[in-house]
N, C-alpha and C. Protein backbone atom coordinates (compact mmCIF):
# COMPACT_ATOMS: atom_id res chain seq x y z
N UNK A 1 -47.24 54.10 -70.39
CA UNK A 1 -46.61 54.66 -71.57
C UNK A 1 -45.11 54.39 -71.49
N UNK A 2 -44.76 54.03 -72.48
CA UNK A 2 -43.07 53.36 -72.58
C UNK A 2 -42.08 54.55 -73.02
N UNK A 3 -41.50 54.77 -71.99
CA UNK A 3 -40.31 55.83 -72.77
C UNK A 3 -39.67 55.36 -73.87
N UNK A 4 -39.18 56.85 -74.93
CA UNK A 4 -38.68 56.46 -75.78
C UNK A 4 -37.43 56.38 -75.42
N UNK A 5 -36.65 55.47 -76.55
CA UNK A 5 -34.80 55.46 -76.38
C UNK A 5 -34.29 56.70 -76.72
N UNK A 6 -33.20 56.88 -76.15
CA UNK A 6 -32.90 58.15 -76.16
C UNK A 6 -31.74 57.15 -77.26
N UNK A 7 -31.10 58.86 -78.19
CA UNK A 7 -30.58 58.06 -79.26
C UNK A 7 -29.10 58.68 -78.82
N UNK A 8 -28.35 57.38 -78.86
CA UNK A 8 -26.90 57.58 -78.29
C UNK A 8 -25.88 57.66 -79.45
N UNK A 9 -25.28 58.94 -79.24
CA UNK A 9 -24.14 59.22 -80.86
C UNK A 9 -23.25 58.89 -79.80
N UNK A 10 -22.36 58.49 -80.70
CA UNK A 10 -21.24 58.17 -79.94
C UNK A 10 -20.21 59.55 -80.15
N UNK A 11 -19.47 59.56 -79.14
CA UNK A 11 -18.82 61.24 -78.83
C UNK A 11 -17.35 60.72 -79.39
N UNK A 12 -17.03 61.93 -80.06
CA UNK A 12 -15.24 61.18 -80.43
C UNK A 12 -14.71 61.46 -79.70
N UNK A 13 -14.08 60.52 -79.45
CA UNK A 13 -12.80 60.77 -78.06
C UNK A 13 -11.71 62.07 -78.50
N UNK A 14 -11.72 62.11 -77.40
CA UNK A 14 -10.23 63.42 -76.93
C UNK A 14 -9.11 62.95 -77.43
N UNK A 15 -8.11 63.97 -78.25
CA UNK A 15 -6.63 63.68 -78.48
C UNK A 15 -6.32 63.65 -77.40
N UNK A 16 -5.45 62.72 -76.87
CA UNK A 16 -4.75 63.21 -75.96
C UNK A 16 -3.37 63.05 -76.13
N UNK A 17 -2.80 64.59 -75.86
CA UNK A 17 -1.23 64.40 -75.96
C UNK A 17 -0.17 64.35 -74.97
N UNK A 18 0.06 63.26 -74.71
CA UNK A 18 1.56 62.73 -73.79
C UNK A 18 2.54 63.76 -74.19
N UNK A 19 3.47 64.18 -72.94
CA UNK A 19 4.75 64.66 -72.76
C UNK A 19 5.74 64.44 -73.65
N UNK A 20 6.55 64.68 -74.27
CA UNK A 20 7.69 64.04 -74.86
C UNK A 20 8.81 63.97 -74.18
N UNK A 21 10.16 63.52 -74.14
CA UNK A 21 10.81 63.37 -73.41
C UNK A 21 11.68 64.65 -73.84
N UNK A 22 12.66 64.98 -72.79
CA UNK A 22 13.51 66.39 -72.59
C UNK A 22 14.20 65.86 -74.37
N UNK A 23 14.57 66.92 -75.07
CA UNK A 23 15.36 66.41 -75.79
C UNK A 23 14.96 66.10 -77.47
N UNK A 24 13.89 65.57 -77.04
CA UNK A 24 12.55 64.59 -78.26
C UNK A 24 11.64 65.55 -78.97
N UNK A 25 11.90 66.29 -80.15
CA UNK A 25 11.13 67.13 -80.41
C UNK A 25 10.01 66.41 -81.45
N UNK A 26 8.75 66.75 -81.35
CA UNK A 26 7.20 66.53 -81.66
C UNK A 26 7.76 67.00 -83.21
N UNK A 27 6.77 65.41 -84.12
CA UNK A 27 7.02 65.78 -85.22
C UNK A 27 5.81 66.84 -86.06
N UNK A 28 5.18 67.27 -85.19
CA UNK A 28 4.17 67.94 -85.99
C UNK A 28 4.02 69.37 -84.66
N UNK A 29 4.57 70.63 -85.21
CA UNK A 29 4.30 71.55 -84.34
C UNK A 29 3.30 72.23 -84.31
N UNK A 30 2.67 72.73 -83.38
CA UNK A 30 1.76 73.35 -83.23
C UNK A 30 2.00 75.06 -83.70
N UNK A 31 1.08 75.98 -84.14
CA UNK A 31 1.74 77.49 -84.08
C UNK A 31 1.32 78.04 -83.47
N UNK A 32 2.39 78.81 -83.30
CA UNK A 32 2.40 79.67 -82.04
C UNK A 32 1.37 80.51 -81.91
N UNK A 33 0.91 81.64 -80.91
CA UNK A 33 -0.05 82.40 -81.01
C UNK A 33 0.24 83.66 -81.67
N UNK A 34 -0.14 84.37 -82.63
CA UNK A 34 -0.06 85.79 -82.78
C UNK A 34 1.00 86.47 -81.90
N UNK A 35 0.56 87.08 -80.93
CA UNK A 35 1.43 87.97 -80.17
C UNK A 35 3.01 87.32 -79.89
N UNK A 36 3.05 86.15 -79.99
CA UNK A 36 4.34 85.78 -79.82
C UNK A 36 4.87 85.68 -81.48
N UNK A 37 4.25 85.26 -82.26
CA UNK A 37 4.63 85.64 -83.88
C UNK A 37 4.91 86.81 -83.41
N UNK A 38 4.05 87.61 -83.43
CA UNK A 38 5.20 89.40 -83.46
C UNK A 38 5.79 89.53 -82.94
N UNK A 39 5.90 88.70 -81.55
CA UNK A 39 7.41 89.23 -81.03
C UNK A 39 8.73 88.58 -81.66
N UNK A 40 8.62 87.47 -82.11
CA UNK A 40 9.45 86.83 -83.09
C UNK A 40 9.62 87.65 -84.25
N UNK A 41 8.97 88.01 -84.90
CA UNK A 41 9.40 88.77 -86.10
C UNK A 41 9.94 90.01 -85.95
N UNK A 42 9.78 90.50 -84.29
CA UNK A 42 9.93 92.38 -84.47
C UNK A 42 11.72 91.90 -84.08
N UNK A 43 11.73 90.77 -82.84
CA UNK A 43 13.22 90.35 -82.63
C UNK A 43 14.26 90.21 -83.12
N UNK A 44 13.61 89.23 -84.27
CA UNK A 44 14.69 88.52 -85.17
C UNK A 44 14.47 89.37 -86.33
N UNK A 45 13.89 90.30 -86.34
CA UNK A 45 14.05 90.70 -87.92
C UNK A 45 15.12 91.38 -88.08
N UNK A 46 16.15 91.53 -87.37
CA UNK A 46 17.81 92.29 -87.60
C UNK A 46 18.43 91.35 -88.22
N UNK A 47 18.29 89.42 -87.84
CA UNK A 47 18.66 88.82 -88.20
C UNK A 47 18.22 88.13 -89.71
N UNK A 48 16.81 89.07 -90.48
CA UNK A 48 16.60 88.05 -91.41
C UNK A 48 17.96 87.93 -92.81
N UNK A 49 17.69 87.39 -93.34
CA UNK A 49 18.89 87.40 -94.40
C UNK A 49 18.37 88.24 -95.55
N UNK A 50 19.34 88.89 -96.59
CA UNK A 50 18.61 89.36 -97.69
C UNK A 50 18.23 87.70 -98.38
N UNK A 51 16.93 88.46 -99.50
CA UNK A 51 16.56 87.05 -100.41
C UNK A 51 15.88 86.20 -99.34
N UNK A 52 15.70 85.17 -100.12
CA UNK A 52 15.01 84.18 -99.62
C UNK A 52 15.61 82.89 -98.69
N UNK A 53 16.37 82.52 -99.07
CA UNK A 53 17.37 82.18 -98.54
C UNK A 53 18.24 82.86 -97.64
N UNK A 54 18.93 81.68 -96.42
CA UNK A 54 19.92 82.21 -95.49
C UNK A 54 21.37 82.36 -95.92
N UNK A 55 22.09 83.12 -95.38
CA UNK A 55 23.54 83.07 -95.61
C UNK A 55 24.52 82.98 -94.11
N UNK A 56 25.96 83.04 -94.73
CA UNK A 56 26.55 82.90 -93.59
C UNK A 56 26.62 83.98 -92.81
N UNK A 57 26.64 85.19 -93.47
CA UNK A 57 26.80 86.36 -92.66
C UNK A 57 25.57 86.56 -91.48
N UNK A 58 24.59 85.36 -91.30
CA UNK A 58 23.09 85.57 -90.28
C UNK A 58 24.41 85.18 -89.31
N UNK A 59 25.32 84.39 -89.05
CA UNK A 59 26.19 84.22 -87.82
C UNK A 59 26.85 85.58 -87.24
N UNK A 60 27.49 86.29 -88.28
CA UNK A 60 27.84 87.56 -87.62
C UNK A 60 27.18 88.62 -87.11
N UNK A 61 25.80 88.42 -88.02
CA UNK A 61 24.68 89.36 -87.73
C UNK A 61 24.45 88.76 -85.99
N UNK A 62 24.16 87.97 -85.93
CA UNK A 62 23.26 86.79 -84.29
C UNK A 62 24.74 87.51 -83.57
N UNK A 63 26.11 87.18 -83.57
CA UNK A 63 26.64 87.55 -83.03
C UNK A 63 26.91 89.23 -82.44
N UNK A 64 26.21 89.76 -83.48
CA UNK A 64 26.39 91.33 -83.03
C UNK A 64 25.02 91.50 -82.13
N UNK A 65 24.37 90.57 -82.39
CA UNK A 65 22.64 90.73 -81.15
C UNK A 65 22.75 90.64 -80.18
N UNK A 66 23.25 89.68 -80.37
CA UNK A 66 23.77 88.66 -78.90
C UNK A 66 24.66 89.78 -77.89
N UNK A 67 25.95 89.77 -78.90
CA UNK A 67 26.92 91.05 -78.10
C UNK A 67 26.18 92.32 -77.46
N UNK A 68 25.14 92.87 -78.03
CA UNK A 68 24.40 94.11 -77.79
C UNK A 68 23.51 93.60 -76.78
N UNK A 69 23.08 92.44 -76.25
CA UNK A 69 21.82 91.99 -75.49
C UNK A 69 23.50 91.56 -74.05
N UNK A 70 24.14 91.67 -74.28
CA UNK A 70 25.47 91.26 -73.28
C UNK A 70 25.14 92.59 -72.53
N UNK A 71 25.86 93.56 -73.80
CA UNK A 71 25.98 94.88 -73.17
C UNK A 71 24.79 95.49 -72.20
N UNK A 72 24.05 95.53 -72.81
CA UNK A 72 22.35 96.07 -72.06
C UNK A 72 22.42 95.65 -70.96
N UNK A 73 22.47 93.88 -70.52
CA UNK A 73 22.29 93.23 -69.28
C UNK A 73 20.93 93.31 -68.75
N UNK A 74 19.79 93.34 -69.55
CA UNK A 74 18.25 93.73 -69.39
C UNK A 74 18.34 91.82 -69.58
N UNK A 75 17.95 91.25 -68.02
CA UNK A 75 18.13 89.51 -68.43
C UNK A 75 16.65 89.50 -67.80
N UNK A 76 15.53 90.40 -67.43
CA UNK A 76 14.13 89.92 -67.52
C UNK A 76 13.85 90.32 -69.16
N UNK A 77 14.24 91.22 -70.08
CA UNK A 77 14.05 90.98 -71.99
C UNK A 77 14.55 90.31 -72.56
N UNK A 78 15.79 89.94 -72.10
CA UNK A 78 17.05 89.17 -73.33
C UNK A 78 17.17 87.66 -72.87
N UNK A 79 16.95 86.69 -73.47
CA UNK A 79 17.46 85.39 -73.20
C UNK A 79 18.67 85.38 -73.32
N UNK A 80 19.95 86.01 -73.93
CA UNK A 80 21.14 85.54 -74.29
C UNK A 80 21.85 86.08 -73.07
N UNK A 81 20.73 87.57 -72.62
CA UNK A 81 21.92 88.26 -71.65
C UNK A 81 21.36 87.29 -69.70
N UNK A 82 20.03 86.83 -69.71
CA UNK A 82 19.61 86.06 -69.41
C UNK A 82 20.84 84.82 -68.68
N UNK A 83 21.15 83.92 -70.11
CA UNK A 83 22.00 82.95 -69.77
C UNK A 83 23.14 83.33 -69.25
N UNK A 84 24.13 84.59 -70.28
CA UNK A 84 25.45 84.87 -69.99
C UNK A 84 25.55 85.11 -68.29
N UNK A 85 24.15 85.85 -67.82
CA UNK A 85 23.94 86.39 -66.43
C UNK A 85 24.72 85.11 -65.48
N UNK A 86 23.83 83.74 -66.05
CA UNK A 86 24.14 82.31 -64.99
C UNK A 86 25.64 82.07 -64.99
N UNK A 87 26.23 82.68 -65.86
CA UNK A 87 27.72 82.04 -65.58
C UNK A 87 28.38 81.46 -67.03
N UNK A 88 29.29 81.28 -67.20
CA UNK A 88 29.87 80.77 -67.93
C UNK A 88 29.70 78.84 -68.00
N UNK A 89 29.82 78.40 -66.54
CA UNK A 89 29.56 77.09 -66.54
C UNK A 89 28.02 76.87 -67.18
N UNK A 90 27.42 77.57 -67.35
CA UNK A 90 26.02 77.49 -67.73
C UNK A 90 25.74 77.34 -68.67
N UNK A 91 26.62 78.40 -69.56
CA UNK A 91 26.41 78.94 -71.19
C UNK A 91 27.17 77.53 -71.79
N UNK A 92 27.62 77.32 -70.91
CA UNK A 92 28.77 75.86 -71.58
C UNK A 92 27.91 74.73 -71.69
N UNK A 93 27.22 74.79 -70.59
CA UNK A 93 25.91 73.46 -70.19
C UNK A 93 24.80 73.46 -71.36
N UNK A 94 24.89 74.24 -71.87
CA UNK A 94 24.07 74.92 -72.59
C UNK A 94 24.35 74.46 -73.98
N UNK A 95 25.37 74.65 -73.93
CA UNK A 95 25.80 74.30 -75.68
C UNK A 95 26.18 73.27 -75.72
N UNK A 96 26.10 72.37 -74.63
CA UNK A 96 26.36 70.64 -74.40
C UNK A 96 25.01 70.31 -74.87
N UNK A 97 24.18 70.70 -74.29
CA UNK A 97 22.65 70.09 -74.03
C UNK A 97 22.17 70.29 -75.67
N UNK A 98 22.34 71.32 -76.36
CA UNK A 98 22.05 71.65 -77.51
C UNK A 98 22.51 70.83 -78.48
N UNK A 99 23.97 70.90 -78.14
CA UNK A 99 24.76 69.35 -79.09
C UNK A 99 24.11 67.99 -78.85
N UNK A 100 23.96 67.61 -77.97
CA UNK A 100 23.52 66.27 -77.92
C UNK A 100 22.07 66.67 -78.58
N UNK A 101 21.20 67.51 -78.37
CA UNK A 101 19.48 66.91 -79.19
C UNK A 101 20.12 67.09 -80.45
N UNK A 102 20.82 67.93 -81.51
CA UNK A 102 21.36 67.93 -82.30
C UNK A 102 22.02 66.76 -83.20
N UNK A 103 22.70 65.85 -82.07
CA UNK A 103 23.22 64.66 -82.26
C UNK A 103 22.10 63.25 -82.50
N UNK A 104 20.97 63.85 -81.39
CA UNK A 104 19.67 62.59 -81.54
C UNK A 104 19.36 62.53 -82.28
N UNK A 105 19.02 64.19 -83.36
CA UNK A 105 17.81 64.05 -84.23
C UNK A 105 18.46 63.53 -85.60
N UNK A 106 20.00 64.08 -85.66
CA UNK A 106 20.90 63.52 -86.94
C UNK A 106 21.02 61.83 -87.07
N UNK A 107 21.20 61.42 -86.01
CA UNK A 107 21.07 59.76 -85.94
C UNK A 107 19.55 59.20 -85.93
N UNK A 108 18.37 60.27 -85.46
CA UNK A 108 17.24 59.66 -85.98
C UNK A 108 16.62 59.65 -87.61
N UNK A 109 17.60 60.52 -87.98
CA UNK A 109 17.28 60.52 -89.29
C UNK A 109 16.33 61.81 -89.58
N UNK A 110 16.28 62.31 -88.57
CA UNK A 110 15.08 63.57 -88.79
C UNK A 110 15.46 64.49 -89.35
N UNK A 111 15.48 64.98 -90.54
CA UNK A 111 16.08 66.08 -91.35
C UNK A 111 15.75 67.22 -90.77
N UNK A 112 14.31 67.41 -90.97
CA UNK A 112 14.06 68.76 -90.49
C UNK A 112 14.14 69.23 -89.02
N UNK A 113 14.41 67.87 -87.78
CA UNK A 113 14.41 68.60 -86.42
C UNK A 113 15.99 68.36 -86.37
N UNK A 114 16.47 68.47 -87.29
CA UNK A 114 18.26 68.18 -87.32
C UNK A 114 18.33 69.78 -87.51
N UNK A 115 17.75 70.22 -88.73
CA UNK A 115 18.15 71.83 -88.87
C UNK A 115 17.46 72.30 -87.86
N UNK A 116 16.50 72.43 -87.15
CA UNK A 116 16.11 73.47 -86.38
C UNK A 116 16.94 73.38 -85.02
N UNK A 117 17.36 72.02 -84.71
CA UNK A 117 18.73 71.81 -83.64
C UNK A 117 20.16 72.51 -84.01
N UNK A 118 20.55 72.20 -85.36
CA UNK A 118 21.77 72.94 -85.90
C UNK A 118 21.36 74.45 -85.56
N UNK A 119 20.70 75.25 -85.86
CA UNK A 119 20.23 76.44 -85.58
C UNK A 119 20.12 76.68 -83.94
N UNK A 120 19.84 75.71 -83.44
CA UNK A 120 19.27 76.30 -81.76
C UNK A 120 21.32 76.14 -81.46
N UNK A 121 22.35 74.83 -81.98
CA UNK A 121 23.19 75.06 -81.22
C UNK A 121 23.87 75.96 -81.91
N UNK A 122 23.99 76.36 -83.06
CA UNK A 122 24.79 77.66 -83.51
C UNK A 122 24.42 79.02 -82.38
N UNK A 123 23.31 79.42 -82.70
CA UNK A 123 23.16 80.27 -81.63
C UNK A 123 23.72 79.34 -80.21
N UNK A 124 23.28 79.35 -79.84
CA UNK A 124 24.01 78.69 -78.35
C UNK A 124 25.81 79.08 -78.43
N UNK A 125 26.36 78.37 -79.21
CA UNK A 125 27.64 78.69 -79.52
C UNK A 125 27.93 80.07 -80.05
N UNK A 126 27.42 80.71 -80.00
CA UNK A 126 27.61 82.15 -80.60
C UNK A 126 27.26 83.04 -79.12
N UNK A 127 26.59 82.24 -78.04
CA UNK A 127 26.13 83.22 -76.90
C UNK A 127 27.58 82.45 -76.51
N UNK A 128 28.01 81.45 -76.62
CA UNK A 128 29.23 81.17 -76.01
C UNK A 128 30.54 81.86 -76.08
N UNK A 129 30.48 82.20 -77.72
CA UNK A 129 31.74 83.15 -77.94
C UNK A 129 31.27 84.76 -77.51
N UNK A 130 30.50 84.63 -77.66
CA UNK A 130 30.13 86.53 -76.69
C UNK A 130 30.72 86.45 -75.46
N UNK A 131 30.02 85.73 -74.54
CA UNK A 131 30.73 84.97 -73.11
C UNK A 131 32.34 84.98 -72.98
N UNK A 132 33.12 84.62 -73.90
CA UNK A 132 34.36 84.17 -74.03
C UNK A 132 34.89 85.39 -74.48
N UNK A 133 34.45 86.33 -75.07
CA UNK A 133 35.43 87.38 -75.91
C UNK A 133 35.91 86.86 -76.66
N UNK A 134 35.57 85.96 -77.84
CA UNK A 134 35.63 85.44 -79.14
C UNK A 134 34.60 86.19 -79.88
N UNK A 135 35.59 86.78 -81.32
CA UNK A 135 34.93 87.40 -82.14
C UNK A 135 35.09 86.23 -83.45
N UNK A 136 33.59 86.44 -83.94
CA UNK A 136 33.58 85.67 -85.30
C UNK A 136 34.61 85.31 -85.89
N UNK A 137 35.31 86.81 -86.45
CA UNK A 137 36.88 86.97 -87.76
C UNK A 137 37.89 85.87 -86.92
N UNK A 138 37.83 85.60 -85.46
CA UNK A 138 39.09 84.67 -84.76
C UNK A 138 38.52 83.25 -85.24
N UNK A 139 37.32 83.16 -85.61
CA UNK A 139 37.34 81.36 -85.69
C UNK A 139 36.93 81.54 -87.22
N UNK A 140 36.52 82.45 -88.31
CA UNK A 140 37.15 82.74 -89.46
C UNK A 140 38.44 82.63 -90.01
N UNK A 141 39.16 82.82 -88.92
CA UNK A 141 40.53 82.83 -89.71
C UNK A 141 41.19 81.77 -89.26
N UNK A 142 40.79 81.01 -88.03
CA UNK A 142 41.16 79.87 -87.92
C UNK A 142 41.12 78.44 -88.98
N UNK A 143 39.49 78.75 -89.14
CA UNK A 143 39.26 77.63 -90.59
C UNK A 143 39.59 77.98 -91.55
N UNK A 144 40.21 79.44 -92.18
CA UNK A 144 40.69 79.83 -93.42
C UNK A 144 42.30 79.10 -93.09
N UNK A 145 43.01 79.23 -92.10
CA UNK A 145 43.97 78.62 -91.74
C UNK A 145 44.15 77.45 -92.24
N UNK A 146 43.05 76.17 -91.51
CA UNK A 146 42.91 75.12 -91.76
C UNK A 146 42.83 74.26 -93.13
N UNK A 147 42.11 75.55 -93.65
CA UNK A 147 41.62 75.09 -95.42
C UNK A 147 42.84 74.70 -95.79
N UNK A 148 42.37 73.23 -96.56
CA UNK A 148 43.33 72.34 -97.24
C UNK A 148 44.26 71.66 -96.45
N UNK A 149 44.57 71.70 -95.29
CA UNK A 149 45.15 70.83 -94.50
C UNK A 149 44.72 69.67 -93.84
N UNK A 150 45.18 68.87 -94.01
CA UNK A 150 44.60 67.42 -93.67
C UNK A 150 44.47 67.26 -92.57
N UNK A 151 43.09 66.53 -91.96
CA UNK A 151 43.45 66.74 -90.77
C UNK A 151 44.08 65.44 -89.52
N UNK A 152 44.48 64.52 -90.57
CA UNK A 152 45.73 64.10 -89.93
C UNK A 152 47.22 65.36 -89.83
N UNK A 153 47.25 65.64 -90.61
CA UNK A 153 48.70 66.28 -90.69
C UNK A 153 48.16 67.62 -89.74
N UNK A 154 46.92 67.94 -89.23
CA UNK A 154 47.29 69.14 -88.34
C UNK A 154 47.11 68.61 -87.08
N UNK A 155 46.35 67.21 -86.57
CA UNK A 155 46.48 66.33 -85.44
C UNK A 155 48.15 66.16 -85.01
N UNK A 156 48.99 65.56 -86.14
CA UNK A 156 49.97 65.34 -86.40
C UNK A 156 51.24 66.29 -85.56
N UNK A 157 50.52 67.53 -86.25
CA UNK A 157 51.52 68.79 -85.63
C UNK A 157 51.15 69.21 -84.27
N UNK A 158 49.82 68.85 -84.01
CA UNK A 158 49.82 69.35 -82.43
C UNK A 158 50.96 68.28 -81.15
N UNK A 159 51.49 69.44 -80.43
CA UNK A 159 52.67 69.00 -79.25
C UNK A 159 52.26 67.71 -78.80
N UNK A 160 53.51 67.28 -78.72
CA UNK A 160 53.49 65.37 -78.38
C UNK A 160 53.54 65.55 -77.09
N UNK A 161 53.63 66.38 -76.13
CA UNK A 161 53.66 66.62 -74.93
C UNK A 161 51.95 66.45 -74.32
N UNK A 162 51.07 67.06 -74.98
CA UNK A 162 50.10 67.16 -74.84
C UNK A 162 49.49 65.67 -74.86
N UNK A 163 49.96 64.81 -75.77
CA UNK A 163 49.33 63.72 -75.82
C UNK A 163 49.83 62.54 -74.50
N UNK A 164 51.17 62.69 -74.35
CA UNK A 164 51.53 62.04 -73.47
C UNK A 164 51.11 62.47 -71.95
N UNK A 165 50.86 63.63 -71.55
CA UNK A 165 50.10 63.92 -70.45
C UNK A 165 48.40 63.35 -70.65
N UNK A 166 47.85 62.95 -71.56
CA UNK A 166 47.03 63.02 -71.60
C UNK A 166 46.51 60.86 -71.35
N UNK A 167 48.31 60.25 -71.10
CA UNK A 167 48.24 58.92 -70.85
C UNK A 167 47.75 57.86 -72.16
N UNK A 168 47.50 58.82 -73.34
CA UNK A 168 47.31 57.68 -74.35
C UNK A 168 48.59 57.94 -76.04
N UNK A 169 47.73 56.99 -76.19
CA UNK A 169 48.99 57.06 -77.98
C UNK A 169 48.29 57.59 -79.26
N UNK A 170 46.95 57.35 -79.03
CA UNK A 170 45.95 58.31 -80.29
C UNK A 170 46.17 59.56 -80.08
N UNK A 171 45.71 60.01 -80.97
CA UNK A 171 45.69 61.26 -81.51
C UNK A 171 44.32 61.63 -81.02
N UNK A 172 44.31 63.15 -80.10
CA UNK A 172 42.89 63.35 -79.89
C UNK A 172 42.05 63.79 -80.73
């Protein structure tokens, strides 16, 4: 008696997903699980904006979080009080590393991992001025300063001393 053929489906292969490189954010994200959705929403919801839309005041708001997650010093809950913990050289490393993916995704043309980088280094720079004892209203009133001044003519006005220690003839 002749066995029968056994009938062979063919099996679809496995996604498989490769690493991306440090830096290289995946154009299609995955979502997150539940319990981390709520912890995202119970977190950030000090920071949402009224309306639908964001405004500028979410910077002063992040900055008063941030400042309050300083104060606490709880760095197994808080990422910001977390970093400030490592040092200042850190928080700095930090807002380097943030600028440059920031910088990749704008020259790749990636709109949307350009804003979610603009967002990761604003915050970053905002745990920086907590760090520093820089309050918002000081770099508010700096660019209200600035408004309308060219910025040759405020290159211009900075000390010629500075440039000549610095061994060149441009303007930094």
């Amino acid at each position: 008696m002749a066995k029968a053929a056994k009938n062979k489906t063919p099996t679809k292969a496995a996604k498989v997903r490769l690493p991306l490189p440090a830096g290289i954010a995946a154009t299609k994200k995955s979502k997150l699980p539940k319990p981390v959705r709520a912890v995202d929403a119970r977190v950030l919801s000090p920071l949402t904006a009224n309306g639908t839309g964001g405004d500028a005041l979410i910077l002063d708001r992040l900055w008063q979080v941030v400042e309050q997650r300083r104060g606490a010093g709880d760095a197994a809950r808080s990422h910001s009080a977390r970093l400030m913990a490592r040092g200042t050289a850190k928080v700095a490393q930090k807002l380097g590393e943030e600028a440059v993916e920031c910088v990749i995704e704008a020259a790749l043309g990636n709109r949307e991992a350009t804003v979610l980088e603009s967002a990761d280094l604003l915050y970053h720079l905002i745990v920086v001025w907590v760090d520093a004892g820089i309050h918002p209203e000081e770099v508010w009133s700096e660019l209200v300063r600035r408004q309308g001044v060219s910025g040759l003519a405020e290159k211009a006005a900075r000390p010629r001393g500075v440039i000549r220690a610095a061994g060149t003839r441009k303007l930094p």
